[in-house]
Protein backbone atom coordinates (compact mmCIF):
# COMPACT_ATOMS: atom_id res chain seq x y z
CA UNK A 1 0.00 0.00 0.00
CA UNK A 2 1.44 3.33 -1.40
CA UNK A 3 0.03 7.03 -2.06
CA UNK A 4 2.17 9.14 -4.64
CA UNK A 5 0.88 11.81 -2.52
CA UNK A 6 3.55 11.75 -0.06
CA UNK A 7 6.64 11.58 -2.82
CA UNK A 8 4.69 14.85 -4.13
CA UNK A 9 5.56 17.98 -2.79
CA UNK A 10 2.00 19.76 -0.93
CA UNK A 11 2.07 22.93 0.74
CA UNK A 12 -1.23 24.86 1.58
CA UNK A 13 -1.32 28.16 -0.08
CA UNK A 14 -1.07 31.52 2.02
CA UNK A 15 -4.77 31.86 1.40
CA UNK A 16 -5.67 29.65 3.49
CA UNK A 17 -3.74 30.45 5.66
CA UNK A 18 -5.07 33.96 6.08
CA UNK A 19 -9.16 32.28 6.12
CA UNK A 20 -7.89 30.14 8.83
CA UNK A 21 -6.45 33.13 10.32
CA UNK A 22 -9.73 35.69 9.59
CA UNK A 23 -12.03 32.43 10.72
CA UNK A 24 -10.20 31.83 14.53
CA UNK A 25 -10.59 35.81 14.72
CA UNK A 26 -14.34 35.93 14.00
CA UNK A 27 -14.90 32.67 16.43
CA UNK A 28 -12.70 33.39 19.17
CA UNK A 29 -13.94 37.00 19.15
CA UNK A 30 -17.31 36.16 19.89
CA UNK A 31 -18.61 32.55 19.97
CA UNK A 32 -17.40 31.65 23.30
CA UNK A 33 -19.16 34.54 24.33
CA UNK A 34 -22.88 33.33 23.14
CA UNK A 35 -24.16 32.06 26.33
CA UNK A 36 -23.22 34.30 28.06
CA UNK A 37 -25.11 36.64 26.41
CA UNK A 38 -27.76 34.90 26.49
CA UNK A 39 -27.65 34.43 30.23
CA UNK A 40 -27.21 38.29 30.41
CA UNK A 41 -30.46 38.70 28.57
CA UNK A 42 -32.08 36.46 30.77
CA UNK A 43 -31.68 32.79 29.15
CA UNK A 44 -33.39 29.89 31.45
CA UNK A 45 -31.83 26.44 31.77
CA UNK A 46 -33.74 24.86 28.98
CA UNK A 47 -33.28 28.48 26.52
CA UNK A 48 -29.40 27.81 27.09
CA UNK A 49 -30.06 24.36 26.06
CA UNK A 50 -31.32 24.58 23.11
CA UNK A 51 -28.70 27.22 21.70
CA UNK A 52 -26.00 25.13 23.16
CA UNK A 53 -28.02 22.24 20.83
CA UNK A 54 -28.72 23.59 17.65
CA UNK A 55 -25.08 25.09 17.17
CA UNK A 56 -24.06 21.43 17.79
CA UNK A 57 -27.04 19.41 15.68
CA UNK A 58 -27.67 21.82 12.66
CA UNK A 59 -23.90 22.91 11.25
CA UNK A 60 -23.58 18.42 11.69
CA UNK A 61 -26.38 16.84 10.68
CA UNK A 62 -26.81 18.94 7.44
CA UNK A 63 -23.25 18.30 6.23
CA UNK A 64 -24.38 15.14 4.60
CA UNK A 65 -26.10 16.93 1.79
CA UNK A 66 -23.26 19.90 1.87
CA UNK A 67 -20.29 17.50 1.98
CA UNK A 68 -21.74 14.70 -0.80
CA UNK A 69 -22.21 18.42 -2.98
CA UNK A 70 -18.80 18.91 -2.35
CA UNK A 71 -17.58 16.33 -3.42
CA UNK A 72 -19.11 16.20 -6.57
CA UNK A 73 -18.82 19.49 -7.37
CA UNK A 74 -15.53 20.03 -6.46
CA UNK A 75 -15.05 23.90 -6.40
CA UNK A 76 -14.84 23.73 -2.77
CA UNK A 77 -14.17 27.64 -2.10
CA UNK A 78 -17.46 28.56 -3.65
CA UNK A 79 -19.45 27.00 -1.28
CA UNK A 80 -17.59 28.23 2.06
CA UNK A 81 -17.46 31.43 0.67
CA UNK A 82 -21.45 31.29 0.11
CA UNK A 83 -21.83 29.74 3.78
CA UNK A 84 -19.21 32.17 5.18
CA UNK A 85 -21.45 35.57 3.87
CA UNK A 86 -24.95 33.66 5.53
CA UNK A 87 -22.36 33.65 8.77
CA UNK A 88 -21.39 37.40 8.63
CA UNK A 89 -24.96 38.14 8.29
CA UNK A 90 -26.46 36.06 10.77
CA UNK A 91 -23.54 37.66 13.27
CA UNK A 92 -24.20 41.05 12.69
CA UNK A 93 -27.84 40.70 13.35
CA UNK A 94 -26.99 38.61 16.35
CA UNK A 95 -25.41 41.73 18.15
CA UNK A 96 -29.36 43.47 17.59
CA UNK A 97 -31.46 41.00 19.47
CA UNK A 98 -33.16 41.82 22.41
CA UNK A 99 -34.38 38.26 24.26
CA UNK A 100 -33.58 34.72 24.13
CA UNK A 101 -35.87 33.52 21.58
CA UNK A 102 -34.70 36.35 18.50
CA UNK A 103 -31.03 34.98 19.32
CA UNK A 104 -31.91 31.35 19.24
CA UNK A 105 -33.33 32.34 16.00
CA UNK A 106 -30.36 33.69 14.52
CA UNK A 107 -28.26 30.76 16.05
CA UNK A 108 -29.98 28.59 13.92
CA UNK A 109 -29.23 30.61 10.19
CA UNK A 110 -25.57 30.96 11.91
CA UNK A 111 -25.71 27.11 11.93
CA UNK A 112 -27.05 26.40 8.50
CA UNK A 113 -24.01 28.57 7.49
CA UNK A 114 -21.33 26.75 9.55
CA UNK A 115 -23.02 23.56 7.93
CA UNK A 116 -22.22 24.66 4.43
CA UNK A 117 -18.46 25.46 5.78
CA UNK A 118 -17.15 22.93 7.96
CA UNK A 119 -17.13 19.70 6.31
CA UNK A 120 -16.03 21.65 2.73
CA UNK A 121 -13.25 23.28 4.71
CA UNK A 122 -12.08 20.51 6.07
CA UNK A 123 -11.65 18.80 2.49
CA UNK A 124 -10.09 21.65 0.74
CA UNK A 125 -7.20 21.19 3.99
CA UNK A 126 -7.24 17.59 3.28
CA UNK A 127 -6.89 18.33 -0.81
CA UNK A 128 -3.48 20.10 0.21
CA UNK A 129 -2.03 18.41 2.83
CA UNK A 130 0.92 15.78 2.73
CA UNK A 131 -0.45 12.49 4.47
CA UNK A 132 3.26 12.10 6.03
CA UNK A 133 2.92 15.67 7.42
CA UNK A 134 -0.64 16.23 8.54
CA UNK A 135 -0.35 16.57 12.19
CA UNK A 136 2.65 19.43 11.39
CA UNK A 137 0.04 20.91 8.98
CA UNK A 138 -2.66 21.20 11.37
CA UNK A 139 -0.62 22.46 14.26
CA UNK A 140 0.78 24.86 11.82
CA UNK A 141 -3.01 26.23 11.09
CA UNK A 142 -4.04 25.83 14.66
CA UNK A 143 -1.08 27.73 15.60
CA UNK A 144 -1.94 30.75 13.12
CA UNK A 145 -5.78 30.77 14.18
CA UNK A 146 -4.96 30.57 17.83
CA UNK A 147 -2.44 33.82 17.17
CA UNK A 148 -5.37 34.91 15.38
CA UNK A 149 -7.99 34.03 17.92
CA UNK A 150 -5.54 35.63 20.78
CA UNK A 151 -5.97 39.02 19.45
CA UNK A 152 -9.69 38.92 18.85
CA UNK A 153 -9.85 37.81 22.28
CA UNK A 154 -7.62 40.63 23.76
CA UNK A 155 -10.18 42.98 21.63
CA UNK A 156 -13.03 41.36 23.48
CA UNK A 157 -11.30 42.24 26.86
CA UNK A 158 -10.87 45.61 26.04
CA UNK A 159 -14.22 46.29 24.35
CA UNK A 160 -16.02 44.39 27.61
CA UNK A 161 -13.77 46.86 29.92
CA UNK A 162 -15.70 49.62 29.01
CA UNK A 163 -19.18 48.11 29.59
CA UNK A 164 -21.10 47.60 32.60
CA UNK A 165 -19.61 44.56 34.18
CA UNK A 166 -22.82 42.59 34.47
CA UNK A 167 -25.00 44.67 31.28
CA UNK A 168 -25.19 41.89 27.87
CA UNK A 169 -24.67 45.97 25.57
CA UNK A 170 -20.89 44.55 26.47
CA UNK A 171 -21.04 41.30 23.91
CA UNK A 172 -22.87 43.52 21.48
CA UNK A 173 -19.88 44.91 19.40
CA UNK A 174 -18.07 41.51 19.71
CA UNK A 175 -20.31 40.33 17.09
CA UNK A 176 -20.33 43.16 15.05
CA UNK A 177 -16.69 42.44 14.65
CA UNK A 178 -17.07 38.68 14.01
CA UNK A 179 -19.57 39.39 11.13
CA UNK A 180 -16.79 41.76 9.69
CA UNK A 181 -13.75 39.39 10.16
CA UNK A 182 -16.02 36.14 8.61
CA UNK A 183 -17.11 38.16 5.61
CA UNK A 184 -13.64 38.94 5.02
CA UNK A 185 -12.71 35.43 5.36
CA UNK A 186 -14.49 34.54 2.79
CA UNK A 187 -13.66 37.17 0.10
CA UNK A 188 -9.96 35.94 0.77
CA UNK A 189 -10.89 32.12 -0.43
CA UNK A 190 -11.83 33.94 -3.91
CA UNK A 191 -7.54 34.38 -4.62
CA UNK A 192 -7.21 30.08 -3.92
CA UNK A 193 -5.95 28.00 -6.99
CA UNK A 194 -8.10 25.04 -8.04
CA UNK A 195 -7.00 21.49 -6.98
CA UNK A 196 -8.91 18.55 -8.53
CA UNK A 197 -8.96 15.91 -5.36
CA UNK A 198 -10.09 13.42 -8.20
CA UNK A 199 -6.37 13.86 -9.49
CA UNK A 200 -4.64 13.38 -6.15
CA UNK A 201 -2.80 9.63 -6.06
CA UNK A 202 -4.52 7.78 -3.24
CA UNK A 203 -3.77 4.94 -1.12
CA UNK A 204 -3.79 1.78 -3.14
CA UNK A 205 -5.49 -0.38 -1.10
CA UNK A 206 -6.59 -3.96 -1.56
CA UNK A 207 -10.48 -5.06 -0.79
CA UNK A 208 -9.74 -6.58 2.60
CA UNK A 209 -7.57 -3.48 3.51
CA UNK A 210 -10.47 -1.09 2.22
CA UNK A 211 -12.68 -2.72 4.20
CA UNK A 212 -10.43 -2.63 7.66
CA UNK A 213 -10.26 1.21 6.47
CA UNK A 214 -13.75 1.78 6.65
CA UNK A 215 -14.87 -0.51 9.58
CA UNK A 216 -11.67 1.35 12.07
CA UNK A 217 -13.31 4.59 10.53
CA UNK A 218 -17.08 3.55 11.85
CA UNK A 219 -15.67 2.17 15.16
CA UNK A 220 -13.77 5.61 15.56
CA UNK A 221 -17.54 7.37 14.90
CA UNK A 222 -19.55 5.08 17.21
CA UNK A 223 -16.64 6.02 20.15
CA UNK A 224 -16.92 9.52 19.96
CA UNK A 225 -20.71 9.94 19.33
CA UNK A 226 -20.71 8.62 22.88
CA UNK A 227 -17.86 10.39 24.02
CA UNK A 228 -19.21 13.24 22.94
CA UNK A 229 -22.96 12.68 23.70
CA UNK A 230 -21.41 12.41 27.63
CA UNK A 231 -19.54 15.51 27.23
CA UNK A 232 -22.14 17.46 25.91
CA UNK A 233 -24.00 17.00 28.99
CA UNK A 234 -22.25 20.29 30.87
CA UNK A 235 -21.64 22.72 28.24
CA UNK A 236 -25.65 24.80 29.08
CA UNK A 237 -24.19 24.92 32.52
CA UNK A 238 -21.12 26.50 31.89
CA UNK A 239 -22.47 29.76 31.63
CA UNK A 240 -25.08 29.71 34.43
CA UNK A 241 -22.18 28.06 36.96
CA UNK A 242 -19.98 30.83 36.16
CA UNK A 243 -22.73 33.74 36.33
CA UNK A 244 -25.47 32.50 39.10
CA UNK A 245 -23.61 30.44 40.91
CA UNK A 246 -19.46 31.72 41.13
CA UNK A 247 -20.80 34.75 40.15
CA UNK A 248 -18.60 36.43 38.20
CA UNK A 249 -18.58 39.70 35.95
CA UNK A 250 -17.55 39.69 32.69
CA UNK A 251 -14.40 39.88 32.51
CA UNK A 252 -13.79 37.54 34.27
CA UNK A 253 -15.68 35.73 31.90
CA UNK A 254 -13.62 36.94 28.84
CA UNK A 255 -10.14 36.08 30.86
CA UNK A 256 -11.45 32.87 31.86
CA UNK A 257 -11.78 31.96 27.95
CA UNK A 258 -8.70 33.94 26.78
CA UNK A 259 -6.18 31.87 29.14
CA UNK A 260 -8.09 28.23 27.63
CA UNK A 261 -7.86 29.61 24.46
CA UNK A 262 -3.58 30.94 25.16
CA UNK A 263 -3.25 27.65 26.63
CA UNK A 264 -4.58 25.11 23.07
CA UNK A 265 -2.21 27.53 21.08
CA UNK A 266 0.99 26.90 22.96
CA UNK A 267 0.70 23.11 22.73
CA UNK A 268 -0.35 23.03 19.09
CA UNK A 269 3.49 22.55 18.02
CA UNK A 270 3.94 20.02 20.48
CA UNK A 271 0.49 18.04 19.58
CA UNK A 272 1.35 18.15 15.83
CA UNK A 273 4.77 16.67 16.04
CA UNK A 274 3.84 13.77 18.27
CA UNK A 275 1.03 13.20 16.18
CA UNK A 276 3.34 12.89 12.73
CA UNK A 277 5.14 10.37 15.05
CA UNK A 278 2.59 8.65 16.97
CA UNK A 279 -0.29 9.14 14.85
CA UNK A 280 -3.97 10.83 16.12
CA UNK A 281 -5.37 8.06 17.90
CA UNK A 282 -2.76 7.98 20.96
CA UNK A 283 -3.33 11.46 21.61
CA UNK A 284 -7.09 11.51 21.19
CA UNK A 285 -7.03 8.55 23.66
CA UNK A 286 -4.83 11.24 26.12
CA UNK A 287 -7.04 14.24 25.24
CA UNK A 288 -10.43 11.10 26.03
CA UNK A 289 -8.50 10.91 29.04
CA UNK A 290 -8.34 14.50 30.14
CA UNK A 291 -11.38 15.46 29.41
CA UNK A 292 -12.70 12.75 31.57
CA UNK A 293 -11.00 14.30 34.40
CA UNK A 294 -12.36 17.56 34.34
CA UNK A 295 -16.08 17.26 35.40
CA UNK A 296 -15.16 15.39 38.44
CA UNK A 297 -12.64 18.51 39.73
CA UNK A 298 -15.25 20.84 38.76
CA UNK A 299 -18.17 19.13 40.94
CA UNK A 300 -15.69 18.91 43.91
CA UNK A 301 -13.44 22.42 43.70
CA UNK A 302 -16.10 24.98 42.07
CA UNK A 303 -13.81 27.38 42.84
CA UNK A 304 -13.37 30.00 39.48
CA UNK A 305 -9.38 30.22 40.28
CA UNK A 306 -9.33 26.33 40.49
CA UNK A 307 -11.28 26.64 37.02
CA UNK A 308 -8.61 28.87 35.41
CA UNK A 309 -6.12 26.47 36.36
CA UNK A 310 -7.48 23.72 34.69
CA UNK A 311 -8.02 25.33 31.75
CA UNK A 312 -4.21 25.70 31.57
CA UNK A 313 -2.99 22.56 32.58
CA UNK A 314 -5.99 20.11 31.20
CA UNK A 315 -8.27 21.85 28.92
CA UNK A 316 -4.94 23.57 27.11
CA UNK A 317 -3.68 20.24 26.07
CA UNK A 318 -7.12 18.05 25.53
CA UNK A 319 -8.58 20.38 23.71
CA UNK A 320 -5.17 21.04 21.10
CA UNK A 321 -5.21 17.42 20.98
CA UNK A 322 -8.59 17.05 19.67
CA UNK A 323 -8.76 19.77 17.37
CA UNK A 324 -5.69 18.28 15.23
CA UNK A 325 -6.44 14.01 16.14
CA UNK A 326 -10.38 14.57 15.11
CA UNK A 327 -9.23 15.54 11.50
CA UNK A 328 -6.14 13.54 11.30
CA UNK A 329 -8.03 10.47 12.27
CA UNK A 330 -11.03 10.96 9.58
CA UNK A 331 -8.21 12.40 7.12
CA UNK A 332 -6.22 8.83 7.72
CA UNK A 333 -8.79 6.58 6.68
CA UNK A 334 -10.92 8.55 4.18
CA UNK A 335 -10.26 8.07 0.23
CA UNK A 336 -9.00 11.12 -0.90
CA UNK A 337 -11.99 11.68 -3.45
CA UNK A 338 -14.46 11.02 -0.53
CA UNK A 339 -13.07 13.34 2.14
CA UNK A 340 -16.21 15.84 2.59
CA UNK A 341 -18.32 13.02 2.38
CA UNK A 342 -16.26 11.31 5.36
CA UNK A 343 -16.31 14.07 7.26
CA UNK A 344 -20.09 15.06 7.06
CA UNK A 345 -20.85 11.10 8.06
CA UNK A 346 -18.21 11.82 11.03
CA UNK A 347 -19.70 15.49 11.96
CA UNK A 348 -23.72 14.79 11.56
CA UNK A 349 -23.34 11.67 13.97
CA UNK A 350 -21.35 13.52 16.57
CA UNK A 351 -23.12 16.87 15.89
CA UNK A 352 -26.70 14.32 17.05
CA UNK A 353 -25.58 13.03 19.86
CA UNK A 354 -24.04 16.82 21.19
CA UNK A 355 -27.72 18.31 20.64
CA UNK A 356 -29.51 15.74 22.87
CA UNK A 357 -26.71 15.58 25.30
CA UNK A 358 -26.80 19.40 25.61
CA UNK A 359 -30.10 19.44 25.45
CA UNK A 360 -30.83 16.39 28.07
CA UNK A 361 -27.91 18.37 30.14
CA UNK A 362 -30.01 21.31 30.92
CA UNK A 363 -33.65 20.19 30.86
CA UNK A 364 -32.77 17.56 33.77
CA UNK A 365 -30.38 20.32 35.65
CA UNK A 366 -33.97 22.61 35.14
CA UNK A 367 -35.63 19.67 36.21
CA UNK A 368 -33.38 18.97 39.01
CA UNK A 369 -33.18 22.52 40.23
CA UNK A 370 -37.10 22.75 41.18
CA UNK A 371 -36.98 19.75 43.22
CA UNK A 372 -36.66 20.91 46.68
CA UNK A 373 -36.79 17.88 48.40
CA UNK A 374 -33.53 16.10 49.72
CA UNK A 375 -31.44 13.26 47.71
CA UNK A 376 -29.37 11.73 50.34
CA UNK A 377 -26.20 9.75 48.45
CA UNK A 378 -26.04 13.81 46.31
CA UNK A 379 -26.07 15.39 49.62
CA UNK A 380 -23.50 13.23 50.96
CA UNK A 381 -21.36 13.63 47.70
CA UNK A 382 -21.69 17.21 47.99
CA UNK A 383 -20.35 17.33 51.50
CA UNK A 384 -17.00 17.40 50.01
CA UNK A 385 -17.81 20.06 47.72
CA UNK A 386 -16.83 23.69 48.09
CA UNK A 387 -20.63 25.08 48.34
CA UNK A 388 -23.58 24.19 50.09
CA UNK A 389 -26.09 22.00 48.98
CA UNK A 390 -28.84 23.85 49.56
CA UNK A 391 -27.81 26.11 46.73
CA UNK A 392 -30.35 24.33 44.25
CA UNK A 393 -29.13 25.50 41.30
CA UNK A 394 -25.69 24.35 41.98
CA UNK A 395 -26.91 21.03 42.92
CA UNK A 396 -28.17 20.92 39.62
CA UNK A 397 -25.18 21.60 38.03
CA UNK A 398 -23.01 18.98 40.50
CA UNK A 399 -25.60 16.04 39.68
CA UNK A 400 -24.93 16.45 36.01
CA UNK A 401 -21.31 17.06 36.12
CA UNK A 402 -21.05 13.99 37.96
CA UNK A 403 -23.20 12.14 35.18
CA UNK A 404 -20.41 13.50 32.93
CA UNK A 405 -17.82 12.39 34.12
CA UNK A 406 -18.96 8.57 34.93
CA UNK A 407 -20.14 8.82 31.44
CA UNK A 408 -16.93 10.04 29.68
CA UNK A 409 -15.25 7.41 31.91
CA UNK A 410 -16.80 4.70 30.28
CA UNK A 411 -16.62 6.53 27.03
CA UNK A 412 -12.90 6.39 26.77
CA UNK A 413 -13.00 2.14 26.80
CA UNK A 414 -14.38 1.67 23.07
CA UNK A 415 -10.91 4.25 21.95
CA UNK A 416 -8.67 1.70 23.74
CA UNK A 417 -10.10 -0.96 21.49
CA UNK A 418 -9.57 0.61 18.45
CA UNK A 419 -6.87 -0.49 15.74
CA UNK A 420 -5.67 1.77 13.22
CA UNK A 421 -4.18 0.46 9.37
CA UNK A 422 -2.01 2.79 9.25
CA UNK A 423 1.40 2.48 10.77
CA UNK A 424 3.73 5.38 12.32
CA UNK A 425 7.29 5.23 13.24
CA UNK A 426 6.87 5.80 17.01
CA UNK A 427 3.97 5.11 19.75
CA UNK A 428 3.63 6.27 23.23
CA UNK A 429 4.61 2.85 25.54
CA UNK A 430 1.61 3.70 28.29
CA UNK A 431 -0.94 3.62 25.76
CA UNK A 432 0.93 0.50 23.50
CA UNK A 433 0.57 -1.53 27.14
CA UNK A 434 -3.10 -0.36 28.14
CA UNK A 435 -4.52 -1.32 24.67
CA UNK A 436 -2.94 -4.87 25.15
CA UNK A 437 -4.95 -5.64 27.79
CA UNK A 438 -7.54 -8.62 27.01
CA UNK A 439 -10.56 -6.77 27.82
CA UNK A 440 -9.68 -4.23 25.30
CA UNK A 441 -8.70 -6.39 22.34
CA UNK A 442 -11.29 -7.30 19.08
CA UNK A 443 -13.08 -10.38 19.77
């Protein structure tokens, strides 16, 4: 088994570069910042929910029809630069709304956009990309947005500095400034040469390896559908934990998401090189790890400095891991003239199972929050915990972090059992001796 495509000299042009670049500006600048606006306008559990939701179900489970279009009509650029003017649009009018409900309107036309983009975005990467150097590649972009994403970050801290710390006017021009920086983004695709992915060498592969290809790639989507469908289960509650309960203003809030966001971009470099040597599914298995951590320390030490912490010395790491292993993996087993349509498959199953985890996460915590009565083995559990458990609303929140974690516990089992085809020159030994393990091995 061979691919020309690694004697052949691939390097990404600057252009997309610079989208990358204009892309990380317009998300980091205000996306992390969405629920939190929507608390400040006065969001309830289940209205969090269900914007938390729909940006994970609609930009996924639409891909299917984006991503088979892409492939077949293979002018990639034109469609992301169609989904990335929808974007702008929906952005700008996003920094307008008044309540809840106009928002979680406009978070569902930003989400038909970002369904358009994603899975043809991630194509055109993999159409210029050297197999032998794709974790390098990625860093390399991840690096550049993250730069990119830095600065539209430090923005946000200086444009929320001269707002009312606890007023939602603060997130308004944050969006006005995303819509700009996406629009732009997509004018700067117009400038990138054509490359027909139908006349990129691909792996020659026999029938029994094509099917070992496509099974490992399937395995790899049934893992993190669950994985994800258990980690999904927190991310409504981030914003009311932060604001109700910890009680923070907002810049705090901004900081909070600049450091996690400092922290992914300084172990890009680091990610991407052990990746080229390792391959993705080592790391993923670390970042599976990591992730799993995290609920239980935030159940136990809800403590905002404690959270800051962790989003340097966890999150930092987990989440750089899984932004390059997630395409690397789907990159590694997908036929090169098939790569949107691999993706969409991998994106609309994971982007199912985040909407009814998000969704299930804050309907029970709204559930859980008007029962008054007592639940003694919580009670107990919460004993240990930094705040009292008559706070209902952070009981809420503890009952479903611990859910979380238990559930991205178990989660991380079906990555140990995976196999990939293809080989790499090095492996990490911890992870070579806890995949050996019976339990673990294809029956």
């Amino acid at each position: 088994m061979s691919s020309g495509e690694d004697k052949e000299e691939i390097n990404p042009p600057t252009e997309l570069y610079a989208y990358h670049a204009t892309n990380s500006f317009a998300q980091d600048t205000a996306q992390p910042y969405l629920s939190y606006f929507a608390v400040r306008l006065g969001a309830s559990f289940e209205q969090i929910a269900w914007m938390n939701s729909l940006m994970n179900l609609l930009p996924y489970s639409l891909q299917y029809f984006w991503g088979w279009i892409s492939d077949k009509k293979s002018i990639r650029t034109y469609w992301i630069i169609a989904g990335s003017i929808l974007a702008s649009l929906a952005l700008y009018f996003m920094s307008k709304v008044q309540n809840p409900n106009e928002m979680i309107f406009l978070v569902i036309v930003y989400s038909i956009a970002y369904s358009i983009i994603i899975p043809t975005w991630s194509a055109l990467q993999g159409d210029w990309m050297a197999p032998s150097r794709r974790g390098s590649t990625l860093s390399r972009f991840h690096v550049i947005g993250g730069l990119m994403g830095l600065i539209g970050s430090l923005i946000a801290i200086y444009v929320i500095s001269r707002y009312e710390s606890d007023s939602p006017d603060s997130f308004r021009p944050l969006f006005v400034l995303a819509a700009f920086a996406t629009f732009l983004g997509g004018l700067i695709l117009i400038r990138v040469p054509y490359r027909d992915p139908t006349k990129t060498p691909d792996l020659i592969l026999t029938e029994a390896a094509k099917k070992e290809y496509s099974d490992t790639f399937k395995s790899y989507v049934r893992a993190q559908s669950f994985y994800t469908l258990n980690m999904s289960l927190i991310w409504p509650l981030f914003a009311i934990i932060l604001i109700k309960v910890l009680e923070v203003d907002n810049m705090v809030l901004v900081t909070f998401s600049v450091i996690g966001a400092i922290s992914e971009m300084a172990f890009q470099p680091i990610i991407g090189r052990l990746v080229d040597r390792v391959g993705p599914l080592p790391v993923l298995i670390m970042s599976r790890i990591g992730f799993a951590i995290l609920p239980f320390i935030y159940a136990f030490f809800p403590d905002i400095r404690v959270m800051i912490a962790l989003q340097v010395v966890i999150f930092g790491p987990c989440f750089s891991a899984f932004l390059i292993t997630s395409n690397a993996m789907v990159l590694d087993l997908a036929p090169n003239k098939e790569r949107a349509a691999y993706f969409s498959y991998y994106n609309t199953r994971t982007g199912i199972t985040t909407f009814i985890g998000a969704l299930s996460g804050g309907y029970i915590a709204s559930h859980i929050e008007d029962f008054s009565g007592s639940i003694y083995i919580i009670d107990r559990l919460m004993d240990f915990s930094l705040i009292d458990h008559s706070d209902y609303t952070w009981r809420a929140i503890f009952i479903i972090f611990i859910i979380s974690g238990i559930g991205r516990s178990i989660g991380t089992l079906p990555f140990l059992r995976l196999r990939m085809p293809k080989k790499y020159p090095g492996s990490i030994h911890f992870f070579d001796r806890l995949m050996e393990f019976r339990m673990f091995r294809r029956r």
